[in-house]
Structure formats: C-alpha cells, structure tokens
PDB file of N, CA and C in Angstrom:
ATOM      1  N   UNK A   1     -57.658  18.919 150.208  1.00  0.00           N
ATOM      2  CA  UNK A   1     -58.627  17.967 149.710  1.00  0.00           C
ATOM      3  C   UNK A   1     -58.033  16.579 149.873  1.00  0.00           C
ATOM      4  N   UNK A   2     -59.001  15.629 150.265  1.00  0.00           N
ATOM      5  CA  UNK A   2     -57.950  14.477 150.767  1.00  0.00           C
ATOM      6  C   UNK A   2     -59.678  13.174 149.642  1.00  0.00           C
ATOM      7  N   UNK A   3     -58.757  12.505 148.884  1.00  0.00           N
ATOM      8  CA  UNK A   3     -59.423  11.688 147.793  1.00  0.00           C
ATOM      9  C   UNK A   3     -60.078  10.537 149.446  1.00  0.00           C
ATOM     10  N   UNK A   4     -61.096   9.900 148.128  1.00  0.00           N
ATOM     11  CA  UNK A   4     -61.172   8.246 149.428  1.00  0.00           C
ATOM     12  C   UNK A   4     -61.576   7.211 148.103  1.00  0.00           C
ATOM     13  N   UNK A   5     -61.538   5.897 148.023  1.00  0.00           N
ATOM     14  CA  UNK A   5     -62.152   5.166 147.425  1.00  0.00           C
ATOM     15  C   UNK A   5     -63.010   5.029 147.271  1.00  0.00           C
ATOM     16  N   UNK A   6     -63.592   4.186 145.809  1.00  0.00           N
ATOM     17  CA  UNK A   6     -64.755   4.597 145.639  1.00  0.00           C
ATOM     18  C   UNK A   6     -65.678   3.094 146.389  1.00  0.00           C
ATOM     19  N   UNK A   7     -66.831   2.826 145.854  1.00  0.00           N
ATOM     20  CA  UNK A   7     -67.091   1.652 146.271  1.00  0.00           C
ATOM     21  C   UNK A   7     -66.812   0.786 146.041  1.00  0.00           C
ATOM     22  N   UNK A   8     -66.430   0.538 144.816  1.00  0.00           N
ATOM     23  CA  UNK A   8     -65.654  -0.701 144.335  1.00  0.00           C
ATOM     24  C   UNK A   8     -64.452  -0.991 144.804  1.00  0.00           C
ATOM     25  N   UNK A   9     -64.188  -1.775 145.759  1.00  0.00           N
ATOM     26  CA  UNK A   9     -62.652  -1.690 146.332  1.00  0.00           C
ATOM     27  C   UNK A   9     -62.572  -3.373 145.704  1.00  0.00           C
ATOM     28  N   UNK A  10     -61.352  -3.484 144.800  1.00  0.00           N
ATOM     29  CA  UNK A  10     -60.926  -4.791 144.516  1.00  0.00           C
ATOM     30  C   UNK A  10     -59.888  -5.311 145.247  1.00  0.00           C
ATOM     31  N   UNK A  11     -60.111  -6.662 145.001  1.00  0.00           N
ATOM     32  CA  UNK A  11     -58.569  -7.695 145.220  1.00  0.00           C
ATOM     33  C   UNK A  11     -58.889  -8.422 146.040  1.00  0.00           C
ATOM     34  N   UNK A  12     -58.281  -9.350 146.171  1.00  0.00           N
ATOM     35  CA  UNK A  12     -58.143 -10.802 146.800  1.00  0.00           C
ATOM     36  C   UNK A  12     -58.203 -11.171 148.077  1.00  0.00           C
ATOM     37  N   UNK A  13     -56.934 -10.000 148.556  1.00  0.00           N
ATOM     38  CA  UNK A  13     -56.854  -9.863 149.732  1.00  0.00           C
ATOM     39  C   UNK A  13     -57.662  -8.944 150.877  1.00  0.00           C
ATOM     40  N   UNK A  14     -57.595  -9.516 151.815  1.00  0.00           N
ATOM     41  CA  UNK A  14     -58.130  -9.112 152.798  1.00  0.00           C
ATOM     42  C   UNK A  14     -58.302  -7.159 153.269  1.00  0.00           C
ATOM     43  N   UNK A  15     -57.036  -6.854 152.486  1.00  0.00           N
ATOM     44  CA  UNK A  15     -57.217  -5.632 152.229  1.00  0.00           C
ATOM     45  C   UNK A  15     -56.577  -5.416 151.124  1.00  0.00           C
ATOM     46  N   UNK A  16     -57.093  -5.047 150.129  1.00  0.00           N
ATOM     47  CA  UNK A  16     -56.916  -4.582 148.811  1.00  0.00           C
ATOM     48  C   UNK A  16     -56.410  -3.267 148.899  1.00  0.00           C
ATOM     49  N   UNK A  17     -55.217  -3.476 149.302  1.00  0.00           N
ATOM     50  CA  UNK A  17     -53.896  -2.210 149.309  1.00  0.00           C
ATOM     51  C   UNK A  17     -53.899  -1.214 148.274  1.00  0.00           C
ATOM     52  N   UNK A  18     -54.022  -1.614 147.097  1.00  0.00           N
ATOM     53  CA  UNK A  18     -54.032  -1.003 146.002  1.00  0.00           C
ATOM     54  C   UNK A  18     -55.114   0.040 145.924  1.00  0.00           C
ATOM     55  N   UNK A  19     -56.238  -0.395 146.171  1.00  0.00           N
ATOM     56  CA  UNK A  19     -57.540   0.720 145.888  1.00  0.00           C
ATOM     57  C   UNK A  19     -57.467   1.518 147.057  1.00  0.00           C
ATOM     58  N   UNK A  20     -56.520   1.492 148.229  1.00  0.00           N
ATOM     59  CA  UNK A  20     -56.321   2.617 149.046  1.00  0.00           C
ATOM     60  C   UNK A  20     -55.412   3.647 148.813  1.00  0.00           C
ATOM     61  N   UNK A  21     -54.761   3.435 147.743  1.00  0.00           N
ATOM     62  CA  UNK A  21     -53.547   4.674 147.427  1.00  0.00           C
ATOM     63  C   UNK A  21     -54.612   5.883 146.649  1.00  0.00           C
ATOM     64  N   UNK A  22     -54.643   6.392 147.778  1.00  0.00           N
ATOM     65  CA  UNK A  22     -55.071   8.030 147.626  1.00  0.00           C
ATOM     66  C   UNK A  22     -54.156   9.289 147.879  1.00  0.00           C
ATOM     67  N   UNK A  23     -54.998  10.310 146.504  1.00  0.00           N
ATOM     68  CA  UNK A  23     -54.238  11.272 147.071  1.00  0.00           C
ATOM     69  C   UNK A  23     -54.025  12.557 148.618  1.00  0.00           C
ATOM     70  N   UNK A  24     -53.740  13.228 148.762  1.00  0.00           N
ATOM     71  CA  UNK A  24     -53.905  14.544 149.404  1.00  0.00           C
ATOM     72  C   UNK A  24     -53.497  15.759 148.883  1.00  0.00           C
ATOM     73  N   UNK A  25     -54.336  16.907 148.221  1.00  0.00           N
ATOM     74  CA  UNK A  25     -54.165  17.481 147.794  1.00  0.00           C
ATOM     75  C   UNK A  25     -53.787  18.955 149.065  1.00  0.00           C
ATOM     76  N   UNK A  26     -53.005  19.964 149.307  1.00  0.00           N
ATOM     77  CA  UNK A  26     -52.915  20.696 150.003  1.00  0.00           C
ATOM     78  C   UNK A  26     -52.789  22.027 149.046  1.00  0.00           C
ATOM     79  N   UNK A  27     -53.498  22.882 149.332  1.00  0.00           N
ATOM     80  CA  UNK A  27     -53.383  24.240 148.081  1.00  0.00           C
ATOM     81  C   UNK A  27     -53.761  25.368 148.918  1.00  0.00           C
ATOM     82  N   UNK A  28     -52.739  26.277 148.680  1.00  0.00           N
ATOM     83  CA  UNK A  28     -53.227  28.000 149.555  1.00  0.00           C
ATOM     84  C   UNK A  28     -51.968  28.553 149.651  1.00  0.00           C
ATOM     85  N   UNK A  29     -52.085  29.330 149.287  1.00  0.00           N
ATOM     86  CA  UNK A  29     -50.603  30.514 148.609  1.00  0.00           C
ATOM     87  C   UNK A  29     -50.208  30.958 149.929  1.00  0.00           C
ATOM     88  N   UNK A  30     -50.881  30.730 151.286  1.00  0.00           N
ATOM     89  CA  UNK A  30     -50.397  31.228 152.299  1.00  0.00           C
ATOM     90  C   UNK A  30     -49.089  30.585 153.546  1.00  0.00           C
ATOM     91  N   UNK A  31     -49.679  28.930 152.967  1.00  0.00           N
ATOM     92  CA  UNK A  31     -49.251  27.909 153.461  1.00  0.00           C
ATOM     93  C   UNK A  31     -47.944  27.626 152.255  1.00  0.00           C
ATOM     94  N   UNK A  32     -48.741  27.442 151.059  1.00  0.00           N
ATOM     95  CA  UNK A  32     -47.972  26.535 149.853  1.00  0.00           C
ATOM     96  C   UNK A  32     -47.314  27.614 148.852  1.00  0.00           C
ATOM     97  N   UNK A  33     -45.525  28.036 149.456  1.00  0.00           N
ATOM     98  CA  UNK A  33     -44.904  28.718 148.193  1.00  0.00           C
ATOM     99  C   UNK A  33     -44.689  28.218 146.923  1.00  0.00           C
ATOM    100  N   UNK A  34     -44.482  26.749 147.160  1.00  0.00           N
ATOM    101  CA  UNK A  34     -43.960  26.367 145.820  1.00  0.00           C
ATOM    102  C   UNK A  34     -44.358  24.582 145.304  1.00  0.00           C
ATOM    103  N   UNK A  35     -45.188  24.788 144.089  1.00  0.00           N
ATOM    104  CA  UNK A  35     -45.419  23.151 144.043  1.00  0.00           C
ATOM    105  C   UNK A  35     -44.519  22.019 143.970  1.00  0.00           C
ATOM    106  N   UNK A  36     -45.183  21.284 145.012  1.00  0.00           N
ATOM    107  CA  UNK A  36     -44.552  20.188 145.245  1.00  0.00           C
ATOM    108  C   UNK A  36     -44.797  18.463 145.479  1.00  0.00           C
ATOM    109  N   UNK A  37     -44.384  17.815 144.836  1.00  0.00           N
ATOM    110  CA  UNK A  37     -44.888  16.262 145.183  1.00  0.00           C
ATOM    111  C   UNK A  37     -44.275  15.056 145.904  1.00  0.00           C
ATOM    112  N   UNK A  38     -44.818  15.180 146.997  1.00  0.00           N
ATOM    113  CA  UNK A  38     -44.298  14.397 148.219  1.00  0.00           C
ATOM    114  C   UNK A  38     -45.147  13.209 148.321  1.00  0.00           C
ATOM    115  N   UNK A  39     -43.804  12.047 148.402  1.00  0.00           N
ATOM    116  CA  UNK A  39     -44.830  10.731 148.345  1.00  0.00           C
ATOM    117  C   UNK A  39     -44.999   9.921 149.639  1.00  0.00           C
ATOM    118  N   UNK A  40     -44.742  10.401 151.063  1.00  0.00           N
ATOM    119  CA  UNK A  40     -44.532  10.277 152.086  1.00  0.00           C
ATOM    120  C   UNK A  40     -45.933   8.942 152.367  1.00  0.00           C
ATOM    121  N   UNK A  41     -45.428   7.858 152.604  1.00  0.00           N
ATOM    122  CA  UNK A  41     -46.473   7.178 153.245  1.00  0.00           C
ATOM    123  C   UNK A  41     -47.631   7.333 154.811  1.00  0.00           C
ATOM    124  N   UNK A  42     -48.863   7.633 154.110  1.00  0.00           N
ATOM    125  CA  UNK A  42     -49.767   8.175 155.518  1.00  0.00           C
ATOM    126  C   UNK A  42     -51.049   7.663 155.471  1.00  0.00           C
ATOM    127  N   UNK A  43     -52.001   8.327 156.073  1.00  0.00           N
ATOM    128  CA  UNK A  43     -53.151   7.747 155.964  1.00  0.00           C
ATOM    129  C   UNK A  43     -54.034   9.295 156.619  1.00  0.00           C
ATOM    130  N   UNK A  44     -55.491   9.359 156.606  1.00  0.00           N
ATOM    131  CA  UNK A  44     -56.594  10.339 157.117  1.00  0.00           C
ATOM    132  C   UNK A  44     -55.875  10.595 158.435  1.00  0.00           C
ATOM    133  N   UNK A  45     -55.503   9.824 159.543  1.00  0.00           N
ATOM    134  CA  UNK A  45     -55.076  10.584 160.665  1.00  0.00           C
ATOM    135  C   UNK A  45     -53.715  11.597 160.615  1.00  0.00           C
ATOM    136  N   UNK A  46     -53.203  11.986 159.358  1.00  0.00           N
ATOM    137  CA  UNK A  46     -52.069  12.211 159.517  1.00  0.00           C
ATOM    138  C   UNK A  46     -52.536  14.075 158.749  1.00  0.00           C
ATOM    139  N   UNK A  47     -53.986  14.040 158.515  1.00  0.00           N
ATOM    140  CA  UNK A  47     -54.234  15.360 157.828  1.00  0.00           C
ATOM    141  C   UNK A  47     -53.723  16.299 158.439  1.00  0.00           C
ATOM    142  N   UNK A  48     -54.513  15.920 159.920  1.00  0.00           N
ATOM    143  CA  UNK A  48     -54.844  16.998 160.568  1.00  0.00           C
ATOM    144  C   UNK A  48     -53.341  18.209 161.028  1.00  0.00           C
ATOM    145  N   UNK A  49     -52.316  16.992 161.410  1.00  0.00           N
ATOM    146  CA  UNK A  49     -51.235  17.145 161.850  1.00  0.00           C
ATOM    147  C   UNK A  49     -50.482  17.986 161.144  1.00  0.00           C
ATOM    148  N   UNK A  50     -50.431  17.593 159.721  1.00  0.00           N
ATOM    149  CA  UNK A  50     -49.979  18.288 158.569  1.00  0.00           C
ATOM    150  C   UNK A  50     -50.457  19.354 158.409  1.00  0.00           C
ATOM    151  N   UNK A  51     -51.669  19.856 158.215  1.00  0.00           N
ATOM    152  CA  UNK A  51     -51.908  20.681 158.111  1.00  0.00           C
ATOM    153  C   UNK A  51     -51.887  21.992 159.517  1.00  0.00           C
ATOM    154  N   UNK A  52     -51.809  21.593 160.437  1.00  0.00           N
ATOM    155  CA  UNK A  52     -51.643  22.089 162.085  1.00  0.00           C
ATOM    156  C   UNK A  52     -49.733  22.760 161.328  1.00  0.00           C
ATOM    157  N   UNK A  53     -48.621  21.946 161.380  1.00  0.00           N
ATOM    158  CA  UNK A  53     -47.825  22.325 160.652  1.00  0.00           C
ATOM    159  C   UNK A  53     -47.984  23.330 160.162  1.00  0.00           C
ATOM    160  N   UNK A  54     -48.343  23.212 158.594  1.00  0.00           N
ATOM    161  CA  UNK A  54     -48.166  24.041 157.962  1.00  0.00           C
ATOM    162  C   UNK A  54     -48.254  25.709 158.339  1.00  0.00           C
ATOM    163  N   UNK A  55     -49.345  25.450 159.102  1.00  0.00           N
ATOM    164  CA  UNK A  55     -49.824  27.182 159.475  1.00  0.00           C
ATOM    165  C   UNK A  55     -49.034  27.781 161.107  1.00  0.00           C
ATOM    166  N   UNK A  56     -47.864  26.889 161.145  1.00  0.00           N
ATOM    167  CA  UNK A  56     -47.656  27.552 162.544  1.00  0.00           C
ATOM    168  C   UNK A  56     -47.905  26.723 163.900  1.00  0.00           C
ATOM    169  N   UNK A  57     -48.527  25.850 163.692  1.00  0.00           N
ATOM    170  CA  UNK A  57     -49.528  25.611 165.261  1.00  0.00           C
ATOM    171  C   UNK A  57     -49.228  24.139 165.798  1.00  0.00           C
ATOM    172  N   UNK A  58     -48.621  24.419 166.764  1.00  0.00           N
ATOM    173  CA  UNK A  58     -48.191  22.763 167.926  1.00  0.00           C
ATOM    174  C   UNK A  58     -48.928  21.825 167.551  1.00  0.00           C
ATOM    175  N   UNK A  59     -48.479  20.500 167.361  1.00  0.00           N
ATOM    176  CA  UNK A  59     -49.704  19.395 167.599  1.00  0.00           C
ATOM    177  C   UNK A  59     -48.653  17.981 168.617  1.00  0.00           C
ATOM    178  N   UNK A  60     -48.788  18.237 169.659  1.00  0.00           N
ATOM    179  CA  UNK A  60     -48.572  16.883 170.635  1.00  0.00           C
ATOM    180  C   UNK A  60     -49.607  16.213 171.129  1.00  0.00           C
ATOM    181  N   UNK A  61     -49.798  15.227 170.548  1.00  0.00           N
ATOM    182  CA  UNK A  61     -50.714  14.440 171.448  1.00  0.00           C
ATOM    183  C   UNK A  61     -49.949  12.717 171.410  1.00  0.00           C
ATOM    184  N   UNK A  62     -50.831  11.921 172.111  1.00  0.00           N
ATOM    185  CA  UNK A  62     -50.739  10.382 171.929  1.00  0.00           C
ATOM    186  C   UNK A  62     -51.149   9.866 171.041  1.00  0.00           C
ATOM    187  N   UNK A  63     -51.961  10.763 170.359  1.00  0.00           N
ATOM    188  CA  UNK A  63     -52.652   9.857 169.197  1.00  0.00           C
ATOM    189  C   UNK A  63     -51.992   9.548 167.891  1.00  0.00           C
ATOM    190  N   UNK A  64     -52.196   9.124 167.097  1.00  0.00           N
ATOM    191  CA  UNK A  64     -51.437   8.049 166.008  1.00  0.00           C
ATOM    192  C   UNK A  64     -51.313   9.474 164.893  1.00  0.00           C
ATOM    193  N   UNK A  65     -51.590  10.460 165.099  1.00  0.00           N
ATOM    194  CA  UNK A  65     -51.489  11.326 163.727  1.00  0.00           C
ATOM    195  C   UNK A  65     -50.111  11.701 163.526  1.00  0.00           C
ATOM    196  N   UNK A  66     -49.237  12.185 162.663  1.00  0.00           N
ATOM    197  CA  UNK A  66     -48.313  12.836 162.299  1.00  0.00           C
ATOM    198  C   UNK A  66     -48.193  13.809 161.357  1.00  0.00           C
ATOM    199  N   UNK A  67     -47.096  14.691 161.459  1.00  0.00           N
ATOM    200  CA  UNK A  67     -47.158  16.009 160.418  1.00  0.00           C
ATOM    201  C   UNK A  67     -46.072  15.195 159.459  1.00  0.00           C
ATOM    202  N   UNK A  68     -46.757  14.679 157.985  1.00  0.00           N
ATOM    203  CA  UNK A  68     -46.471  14.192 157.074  1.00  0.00           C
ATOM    204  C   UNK A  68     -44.911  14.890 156.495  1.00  0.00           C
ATOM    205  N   UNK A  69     -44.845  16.462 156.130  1.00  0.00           N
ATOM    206  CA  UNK A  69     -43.953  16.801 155.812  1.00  0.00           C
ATOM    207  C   UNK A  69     -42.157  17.281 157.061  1.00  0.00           C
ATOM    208  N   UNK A  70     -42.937  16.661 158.006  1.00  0.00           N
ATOM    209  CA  UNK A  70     -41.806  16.878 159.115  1.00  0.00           C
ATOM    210  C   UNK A  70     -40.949  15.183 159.302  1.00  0.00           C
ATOM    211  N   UNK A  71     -42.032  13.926 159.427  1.00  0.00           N
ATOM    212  CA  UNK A  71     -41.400  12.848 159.405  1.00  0.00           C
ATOM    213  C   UNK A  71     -40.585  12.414 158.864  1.00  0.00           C
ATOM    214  N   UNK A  72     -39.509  11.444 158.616  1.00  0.00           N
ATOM    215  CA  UNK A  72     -38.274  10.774 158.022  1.00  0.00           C
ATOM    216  C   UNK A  72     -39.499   9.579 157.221  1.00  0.00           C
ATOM    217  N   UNK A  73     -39.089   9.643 155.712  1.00  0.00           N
ATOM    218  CA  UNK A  73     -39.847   8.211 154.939  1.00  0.00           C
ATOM    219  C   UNK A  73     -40.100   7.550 155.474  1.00  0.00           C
ATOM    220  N   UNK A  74     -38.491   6.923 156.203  1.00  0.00           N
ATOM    221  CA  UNK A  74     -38.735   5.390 156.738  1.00  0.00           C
ATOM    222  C   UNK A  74     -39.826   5.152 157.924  1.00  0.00           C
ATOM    223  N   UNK A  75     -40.350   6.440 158.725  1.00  0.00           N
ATOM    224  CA  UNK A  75     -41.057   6.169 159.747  1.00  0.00           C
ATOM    225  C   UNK A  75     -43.001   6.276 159.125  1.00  0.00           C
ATOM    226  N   UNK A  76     -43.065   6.584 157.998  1.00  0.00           N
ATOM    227  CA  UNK A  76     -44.233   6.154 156.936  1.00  0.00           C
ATOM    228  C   UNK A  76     -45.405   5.326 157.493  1.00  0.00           C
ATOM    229  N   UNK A  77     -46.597   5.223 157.853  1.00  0.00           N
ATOM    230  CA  UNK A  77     -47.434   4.278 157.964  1.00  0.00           C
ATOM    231  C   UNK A  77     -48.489   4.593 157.898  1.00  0.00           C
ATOM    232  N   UNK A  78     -49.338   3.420 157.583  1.00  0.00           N
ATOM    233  CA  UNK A  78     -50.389   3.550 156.986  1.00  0.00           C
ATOM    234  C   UNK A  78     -51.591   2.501 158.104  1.00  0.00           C
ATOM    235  N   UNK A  79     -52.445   3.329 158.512  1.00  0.00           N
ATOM    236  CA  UNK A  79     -54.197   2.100 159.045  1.00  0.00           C
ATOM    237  C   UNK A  79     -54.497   2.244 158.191  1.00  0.00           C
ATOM    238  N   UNK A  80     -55.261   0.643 158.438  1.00  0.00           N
ATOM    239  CA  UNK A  80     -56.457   0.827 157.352  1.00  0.00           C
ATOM    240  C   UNK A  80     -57.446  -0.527 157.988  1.00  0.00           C
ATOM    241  N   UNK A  81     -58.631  -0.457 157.277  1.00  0.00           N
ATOM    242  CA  UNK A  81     -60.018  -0.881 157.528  1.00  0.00           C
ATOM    243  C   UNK A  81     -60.322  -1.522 156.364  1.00  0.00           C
ATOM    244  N   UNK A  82     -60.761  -2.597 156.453  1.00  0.00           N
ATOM    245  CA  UNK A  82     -61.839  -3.108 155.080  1.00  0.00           C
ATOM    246  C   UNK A  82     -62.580  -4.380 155.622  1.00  0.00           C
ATOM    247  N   UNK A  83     -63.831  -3.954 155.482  1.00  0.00           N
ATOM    248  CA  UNK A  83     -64.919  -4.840 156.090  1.00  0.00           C
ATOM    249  C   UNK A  83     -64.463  -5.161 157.283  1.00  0.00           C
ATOM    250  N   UNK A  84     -64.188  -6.212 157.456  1.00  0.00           N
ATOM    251  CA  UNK A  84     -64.058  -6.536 159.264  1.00  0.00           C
ATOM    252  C   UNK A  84     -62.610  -6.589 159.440  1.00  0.00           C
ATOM    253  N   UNK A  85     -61.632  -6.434 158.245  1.00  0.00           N
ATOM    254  CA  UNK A  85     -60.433  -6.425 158.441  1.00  0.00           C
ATOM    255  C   UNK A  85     -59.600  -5.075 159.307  1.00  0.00           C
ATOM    256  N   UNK A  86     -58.589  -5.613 160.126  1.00  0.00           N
ATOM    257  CA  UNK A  86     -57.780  -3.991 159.978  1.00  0.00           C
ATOM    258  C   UNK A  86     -56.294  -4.687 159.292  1.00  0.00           C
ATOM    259  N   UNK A  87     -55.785  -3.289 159.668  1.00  0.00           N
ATOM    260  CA  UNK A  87     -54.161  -4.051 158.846  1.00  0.00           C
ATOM    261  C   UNK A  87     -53.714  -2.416 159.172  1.00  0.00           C
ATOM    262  N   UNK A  88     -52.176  -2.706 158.976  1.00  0.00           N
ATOM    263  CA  UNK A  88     -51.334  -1.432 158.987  1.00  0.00           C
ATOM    264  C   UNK A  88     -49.755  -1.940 158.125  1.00  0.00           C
ATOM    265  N   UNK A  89     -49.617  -0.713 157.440  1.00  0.00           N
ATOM    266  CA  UNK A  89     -49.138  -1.086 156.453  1.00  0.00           C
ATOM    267  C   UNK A  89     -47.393  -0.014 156.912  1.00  0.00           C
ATOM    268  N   UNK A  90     -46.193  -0.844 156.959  1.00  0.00           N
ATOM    269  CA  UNK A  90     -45.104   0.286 157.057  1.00  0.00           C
ATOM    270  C   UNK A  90     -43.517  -0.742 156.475  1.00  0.00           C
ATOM    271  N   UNK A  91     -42.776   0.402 156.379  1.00  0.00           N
ATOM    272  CA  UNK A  91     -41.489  -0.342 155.636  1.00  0.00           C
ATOM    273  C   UNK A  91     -41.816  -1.882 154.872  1.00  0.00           C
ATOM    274  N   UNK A  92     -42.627  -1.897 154.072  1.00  0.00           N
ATOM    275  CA  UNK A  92     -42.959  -2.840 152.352  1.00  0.00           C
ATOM    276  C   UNK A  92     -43.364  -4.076 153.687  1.00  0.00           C
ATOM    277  N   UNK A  93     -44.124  -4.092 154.765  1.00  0.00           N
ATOM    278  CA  UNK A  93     -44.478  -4.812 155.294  1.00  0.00           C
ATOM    279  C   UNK A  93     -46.122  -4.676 155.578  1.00  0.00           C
ATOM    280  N   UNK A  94     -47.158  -5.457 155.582  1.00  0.00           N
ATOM    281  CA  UNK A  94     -48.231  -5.480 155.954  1.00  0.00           C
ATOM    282  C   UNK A  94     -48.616  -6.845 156.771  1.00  0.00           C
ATOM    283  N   UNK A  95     -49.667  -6.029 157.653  1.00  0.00           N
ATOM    284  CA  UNK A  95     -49.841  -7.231 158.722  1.00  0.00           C
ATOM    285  C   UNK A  95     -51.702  -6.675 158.777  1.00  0.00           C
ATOM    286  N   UNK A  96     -52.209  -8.166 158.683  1.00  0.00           N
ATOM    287  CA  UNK A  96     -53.799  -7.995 158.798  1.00  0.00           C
ATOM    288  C   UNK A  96     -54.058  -8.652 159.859  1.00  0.00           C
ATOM    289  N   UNK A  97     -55.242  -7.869 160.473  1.00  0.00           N
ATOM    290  CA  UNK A  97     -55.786  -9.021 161.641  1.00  0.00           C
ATOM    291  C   UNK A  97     -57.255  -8.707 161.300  1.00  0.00           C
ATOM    292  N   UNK A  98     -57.530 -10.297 161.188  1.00  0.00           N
ATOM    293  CA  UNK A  98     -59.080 -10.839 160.483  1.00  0.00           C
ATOM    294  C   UNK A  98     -59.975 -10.656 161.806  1.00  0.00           C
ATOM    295  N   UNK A  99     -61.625 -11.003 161.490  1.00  0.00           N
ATOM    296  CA  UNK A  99     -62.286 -10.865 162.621  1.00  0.00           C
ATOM    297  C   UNK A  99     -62.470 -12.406 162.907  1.00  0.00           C
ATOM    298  N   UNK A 100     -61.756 -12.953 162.696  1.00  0.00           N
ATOM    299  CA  UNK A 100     -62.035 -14.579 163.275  1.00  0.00           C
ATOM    300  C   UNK A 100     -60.672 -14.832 163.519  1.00  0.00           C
ATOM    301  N   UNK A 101     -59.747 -13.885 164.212  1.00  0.00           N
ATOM    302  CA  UNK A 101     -58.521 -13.957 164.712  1.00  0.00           C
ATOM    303  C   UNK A 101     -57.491 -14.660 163.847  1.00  0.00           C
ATOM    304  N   UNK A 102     -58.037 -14.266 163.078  1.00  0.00           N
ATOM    305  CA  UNK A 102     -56.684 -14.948 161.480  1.00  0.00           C
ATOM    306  C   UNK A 102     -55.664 -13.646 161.541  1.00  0.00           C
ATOM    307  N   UNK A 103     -54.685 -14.160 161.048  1.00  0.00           N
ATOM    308  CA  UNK A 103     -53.406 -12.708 161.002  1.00  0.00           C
ATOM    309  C   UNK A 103     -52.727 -13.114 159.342  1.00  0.00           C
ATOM    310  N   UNK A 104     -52.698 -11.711 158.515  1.00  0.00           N
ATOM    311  CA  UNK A 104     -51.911 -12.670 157.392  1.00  0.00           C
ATOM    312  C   UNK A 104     -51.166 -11.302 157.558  1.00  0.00           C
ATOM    313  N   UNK A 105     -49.771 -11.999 156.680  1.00  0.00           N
ATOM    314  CA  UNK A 105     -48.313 -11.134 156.608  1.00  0.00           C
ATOM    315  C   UNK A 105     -48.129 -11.000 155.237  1.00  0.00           C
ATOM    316  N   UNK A 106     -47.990  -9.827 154.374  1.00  0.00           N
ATOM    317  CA  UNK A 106     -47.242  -9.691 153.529  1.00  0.00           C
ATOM    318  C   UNK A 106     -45.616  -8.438 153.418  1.00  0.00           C
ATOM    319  N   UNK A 107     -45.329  -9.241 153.002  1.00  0.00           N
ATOM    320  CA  UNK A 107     -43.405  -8.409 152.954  1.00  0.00           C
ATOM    321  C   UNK A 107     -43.425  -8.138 151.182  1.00  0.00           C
ATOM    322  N   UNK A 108     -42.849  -6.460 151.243  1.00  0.00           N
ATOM    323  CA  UNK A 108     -41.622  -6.282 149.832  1.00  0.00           C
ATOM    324  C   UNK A 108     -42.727  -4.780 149.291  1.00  0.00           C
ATOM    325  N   UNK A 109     -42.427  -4.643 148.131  1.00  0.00           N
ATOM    326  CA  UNK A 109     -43.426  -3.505 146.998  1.00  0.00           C
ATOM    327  C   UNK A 109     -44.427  -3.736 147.028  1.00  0.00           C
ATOM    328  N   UNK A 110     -45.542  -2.922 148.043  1.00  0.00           N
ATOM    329  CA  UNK A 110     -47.234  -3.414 147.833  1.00  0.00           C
ATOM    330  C   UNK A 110     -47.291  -3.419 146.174  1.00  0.00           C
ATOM    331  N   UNK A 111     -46.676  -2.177 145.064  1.00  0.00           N
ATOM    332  CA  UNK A 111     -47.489  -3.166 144.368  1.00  0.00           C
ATOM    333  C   UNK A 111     -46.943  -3.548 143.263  1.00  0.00           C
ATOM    334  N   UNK A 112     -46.080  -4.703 143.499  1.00  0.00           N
ATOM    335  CA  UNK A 112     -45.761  -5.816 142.839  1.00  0.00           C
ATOM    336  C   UNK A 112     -46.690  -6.582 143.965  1.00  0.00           C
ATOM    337  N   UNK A 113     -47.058  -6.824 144.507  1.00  0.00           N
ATOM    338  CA  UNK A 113     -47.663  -8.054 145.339  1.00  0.00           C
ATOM    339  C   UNK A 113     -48.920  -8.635 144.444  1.00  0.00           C
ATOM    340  N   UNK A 114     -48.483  -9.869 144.353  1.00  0.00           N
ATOM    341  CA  UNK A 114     -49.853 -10.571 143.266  1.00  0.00           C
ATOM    342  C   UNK A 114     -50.075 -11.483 144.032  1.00  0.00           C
ATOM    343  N   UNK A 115     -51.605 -11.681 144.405  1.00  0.00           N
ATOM    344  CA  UNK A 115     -52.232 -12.372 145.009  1.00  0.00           C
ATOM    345  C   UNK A 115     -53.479 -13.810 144.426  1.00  0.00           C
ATOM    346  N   UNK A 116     -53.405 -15.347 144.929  1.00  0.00           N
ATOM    347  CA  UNK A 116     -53.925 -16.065 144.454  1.00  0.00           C
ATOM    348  C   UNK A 116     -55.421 -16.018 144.550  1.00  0.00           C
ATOM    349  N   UNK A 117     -55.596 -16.497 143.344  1.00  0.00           N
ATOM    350  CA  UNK A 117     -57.335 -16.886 143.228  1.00  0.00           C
ATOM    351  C   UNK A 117     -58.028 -17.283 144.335  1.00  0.00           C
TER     352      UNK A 117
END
C-alpha cells in the first residue's frame, strides 16, 4: 500500500516537501518474515522495483526506479511534482525548476527548513 497526499498540500515553497513524506506499507508473510521499519529515501517509481525484489524477479532497466531495500541510504532520492513545479530531492539537498525557468536551491534537514512569508 503506498499513502499519497491529500489535497491540501501546504507551504511556501514551491514544493512543500513536507506534505510529501509518505508512507509505503509492504505486508505478505511470503515476502515479509519479520517487521520492519526502513526509512530509506524514495519516491512511487521506486515501488515497483522493490517489490520485483522482494519476490525473486530481475529488474534492469534505464529508468529512474530502484529496489529501495537493496540501495546504500546515501544513494536515496526523491521526484517530485507540484503544480508546474518539479524538484528532486537527495543528500539534505533540493533543487526546483519553476515553469518560468526559475531554479531555487535548498541545502541541510528538509525538515528543519523554515521558509519566508
């Protein structure tokens, strides 16, 4: 089961980082011996991969997905979308690119990050 936001997405910024921390829930006694909570930074493309994993089954491609519980932390990342924004989020760094070719940078703990009025 993989959560999504609801409609209300807040904050200041261009992407409101915060209302994207969702969960992924993975459950099945066939796959899952023993509970566990992994805080691995990812995003929706990284389901599929993970779960391909779990049961046995190759996944190589070019595309941006990864098997969440096979990666190293530090290689962690996150797309994301909001309104006309994109942004990608990895090692306490975020980078947005606006649709009027604006770029903003934030560095450190998304969330300590406090943003102005």
């Amino acid at each position: 089961m993989v959560a999504d936001h609801g409609a209300r997405v807040y904050g200041k910024q261009s992407i409101p980082i915060h209302s994207y921390e969702i969960p992924l829930l993975i459950a099945g006694p066939a796959v899952v011996k023993v509970p566990q909570r992994i805080g691995e930074l990812g995003c929706s493309l990284d389901v599929a991969p993970t779960i391909l994993g779990l049961i046995g089954r190759p996944y190589e491609t070019l595309f941006f997905g990864r098997d969440l519980l096979k990666m190293k932390s530090e290689d962690g990342r996150v797309f994301l979308g909001h309104n006309r924004d994109i942004g990608m989020l990895a090692r306490e760094r975020l980078i947005v690119l606006g649709l009027m070719q604006t770029v903003e940078f934030y560095q450190g703990d998304a969330k300590k990050w406090i943003f102005p009025n």
